[in-house]
C-alpha atoms as a PDB file:
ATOM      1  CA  UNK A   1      93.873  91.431  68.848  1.00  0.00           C
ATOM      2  CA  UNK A   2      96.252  94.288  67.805  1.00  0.00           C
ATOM      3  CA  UNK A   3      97.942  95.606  71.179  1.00  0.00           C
ATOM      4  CA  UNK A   4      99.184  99.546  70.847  1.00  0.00           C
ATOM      5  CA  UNK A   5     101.399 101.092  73.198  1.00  0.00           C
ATOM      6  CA  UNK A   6      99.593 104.362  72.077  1.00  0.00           C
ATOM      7  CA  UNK A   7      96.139 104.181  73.370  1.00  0.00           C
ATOM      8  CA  UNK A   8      96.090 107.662  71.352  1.00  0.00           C
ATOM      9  CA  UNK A   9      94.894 106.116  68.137  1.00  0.00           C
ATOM     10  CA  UNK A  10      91.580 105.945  67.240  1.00  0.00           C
ATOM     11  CA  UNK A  11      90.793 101.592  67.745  1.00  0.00           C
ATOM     12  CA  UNK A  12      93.637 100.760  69.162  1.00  0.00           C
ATOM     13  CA  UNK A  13      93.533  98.281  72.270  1.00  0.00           C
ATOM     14  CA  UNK A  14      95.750  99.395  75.120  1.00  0.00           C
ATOM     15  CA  UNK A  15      98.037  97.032  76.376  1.00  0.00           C
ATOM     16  CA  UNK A  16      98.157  95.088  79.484  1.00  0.00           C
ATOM     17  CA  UNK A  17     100.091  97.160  81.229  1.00  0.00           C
ATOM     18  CA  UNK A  18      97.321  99.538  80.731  1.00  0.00           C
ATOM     19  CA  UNK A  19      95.095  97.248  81.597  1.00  0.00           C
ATOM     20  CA  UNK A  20      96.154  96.288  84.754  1.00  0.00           C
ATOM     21  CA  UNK A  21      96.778  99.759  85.901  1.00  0.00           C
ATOM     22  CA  UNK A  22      93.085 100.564  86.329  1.00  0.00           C
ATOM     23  CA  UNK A  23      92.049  97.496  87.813  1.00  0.00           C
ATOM     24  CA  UNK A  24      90.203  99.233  90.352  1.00  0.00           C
ATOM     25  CA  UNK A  25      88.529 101.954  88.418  1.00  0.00           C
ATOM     26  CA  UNK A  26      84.816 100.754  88.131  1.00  0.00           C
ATOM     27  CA  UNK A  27      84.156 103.786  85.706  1.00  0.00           C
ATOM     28  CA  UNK A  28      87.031 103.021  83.343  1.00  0.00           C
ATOM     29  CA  UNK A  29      86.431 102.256  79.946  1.00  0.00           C
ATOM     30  CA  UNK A  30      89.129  99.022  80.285  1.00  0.00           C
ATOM     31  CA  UNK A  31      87.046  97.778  83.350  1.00  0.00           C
ATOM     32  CA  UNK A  32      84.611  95.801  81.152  1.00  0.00           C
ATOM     33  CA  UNK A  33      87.396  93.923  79.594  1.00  0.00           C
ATOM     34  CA  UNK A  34      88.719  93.165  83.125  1.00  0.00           C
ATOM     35  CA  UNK A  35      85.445  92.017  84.692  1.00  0.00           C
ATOM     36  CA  UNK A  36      85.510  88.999  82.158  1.00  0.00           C
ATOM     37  CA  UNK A  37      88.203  87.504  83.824  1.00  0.00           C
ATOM     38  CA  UNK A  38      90.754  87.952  81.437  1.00  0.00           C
ATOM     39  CA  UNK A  39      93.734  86.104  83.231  1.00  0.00           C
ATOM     40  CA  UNK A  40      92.402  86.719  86.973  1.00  0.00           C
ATOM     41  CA  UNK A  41      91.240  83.812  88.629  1.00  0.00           C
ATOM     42  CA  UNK A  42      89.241  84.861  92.016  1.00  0.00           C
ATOM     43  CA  UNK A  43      86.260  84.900  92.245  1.00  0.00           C
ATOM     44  CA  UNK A  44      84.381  88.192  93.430  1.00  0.00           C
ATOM     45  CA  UNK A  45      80.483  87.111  94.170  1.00  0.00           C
ATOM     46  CA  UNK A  46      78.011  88.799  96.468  1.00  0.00           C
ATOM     47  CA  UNK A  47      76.043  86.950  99.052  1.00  0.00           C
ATOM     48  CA  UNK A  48      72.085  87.051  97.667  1.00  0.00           C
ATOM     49  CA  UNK A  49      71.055  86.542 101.422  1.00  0.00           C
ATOM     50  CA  UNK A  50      73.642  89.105 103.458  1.00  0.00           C
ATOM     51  CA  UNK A  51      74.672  91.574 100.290  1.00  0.00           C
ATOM     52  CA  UNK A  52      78.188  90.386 101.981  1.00  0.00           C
ATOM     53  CA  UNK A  53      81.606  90.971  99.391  1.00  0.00           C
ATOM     54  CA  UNK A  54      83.243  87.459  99.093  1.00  0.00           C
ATOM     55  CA  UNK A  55      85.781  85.949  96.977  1.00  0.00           C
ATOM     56  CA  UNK A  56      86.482  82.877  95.957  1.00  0.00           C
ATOM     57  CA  UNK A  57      89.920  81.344  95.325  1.00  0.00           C
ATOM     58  CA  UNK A  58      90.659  78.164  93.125  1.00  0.00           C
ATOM     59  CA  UNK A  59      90.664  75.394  95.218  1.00  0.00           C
ATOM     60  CA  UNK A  60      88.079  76.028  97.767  1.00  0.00           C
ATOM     61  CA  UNK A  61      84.930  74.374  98.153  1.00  0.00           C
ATOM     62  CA  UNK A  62      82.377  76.096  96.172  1.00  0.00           C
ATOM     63  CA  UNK A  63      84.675  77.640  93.642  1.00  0.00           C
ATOM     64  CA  UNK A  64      83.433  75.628  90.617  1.00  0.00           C
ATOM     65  CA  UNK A  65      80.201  76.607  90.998  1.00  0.00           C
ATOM     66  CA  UNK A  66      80.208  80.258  92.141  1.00  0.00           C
ATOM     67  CA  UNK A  67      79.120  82.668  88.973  1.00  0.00           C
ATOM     68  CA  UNK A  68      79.672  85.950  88.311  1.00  0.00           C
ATOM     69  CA  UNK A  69      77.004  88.443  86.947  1.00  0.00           C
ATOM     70  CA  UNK A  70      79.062  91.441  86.319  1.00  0.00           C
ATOM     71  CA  UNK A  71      75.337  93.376  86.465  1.00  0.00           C
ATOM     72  CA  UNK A  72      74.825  92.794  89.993  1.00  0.00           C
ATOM     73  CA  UNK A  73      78.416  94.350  90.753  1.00  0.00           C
ATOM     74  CA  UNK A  74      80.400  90.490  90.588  1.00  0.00           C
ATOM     75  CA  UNK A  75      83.664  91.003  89.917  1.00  0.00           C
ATOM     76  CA  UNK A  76      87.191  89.062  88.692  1.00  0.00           C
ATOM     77  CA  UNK A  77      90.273  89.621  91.208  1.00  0.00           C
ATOM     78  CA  UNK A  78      93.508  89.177  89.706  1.00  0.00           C
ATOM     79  CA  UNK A  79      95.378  88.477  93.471  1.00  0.00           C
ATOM     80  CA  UNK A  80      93.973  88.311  96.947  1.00  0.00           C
ATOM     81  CA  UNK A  81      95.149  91.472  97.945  1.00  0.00           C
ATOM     82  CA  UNK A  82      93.270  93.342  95.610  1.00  0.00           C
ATOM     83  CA  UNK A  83      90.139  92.166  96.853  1.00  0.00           C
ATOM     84  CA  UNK A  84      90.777  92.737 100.074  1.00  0.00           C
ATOM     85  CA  UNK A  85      91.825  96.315  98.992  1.00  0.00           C
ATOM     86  CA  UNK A  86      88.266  96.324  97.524  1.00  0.00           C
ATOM     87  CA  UNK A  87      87.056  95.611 100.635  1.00  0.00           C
ATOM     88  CA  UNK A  88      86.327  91.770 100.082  1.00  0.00           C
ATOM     89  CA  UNK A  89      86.704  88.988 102.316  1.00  0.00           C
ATOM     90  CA  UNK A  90      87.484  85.785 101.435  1.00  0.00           C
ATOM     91  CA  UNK A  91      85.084  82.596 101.632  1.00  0.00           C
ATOM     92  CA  UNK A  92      85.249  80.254 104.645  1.00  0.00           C
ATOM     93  CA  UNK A  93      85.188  77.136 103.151  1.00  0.00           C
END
């Protein structure tokens, strides 16, 4: 992957710092790169039963097996306080 500090030319990929900076923009172009996971390890999965906003962190007890399906509006969280700001709450268990 060739990183460019100009995201001006045509096929260039913009750098992290780019990246990171629209984290939170849904409608951003970069925001399908991000919702892979790239580096960010919480988990941001939505209840099937209560439509409830919960993340996961590593560690906790159904981590492993929690999925994300970007389609359904899952997400990646880079830090706990970016969910939050999301409006996410974090699993009980």
């Amino acid at each position: 992957m060739v990183v460019s500090q100009n995201p001006g030319i045509i096929g260039a990929t913009p750098s992290l710092m780019q990246l990171t900076d629209e984290v939170g923009d849904d409608t951003s172009p970069n925001a399908s790169l991000l919702s892979t996971g790239a580096g960010c390890t919480i988990k941001g999965n939505i209840s099937i039963n209560t439509g409830e906003h919960i993340y996961h962190v590593p560690g906790q007890q159904h981590y492993s097996e929690t999925k994300i399906s970007p389609q359904y509006g899952e997400r990646w969280f880079c830090s706990e306080a970016e969910a939050r700001a999301a409006g996410w709450r974090r699993a009980k268990r």
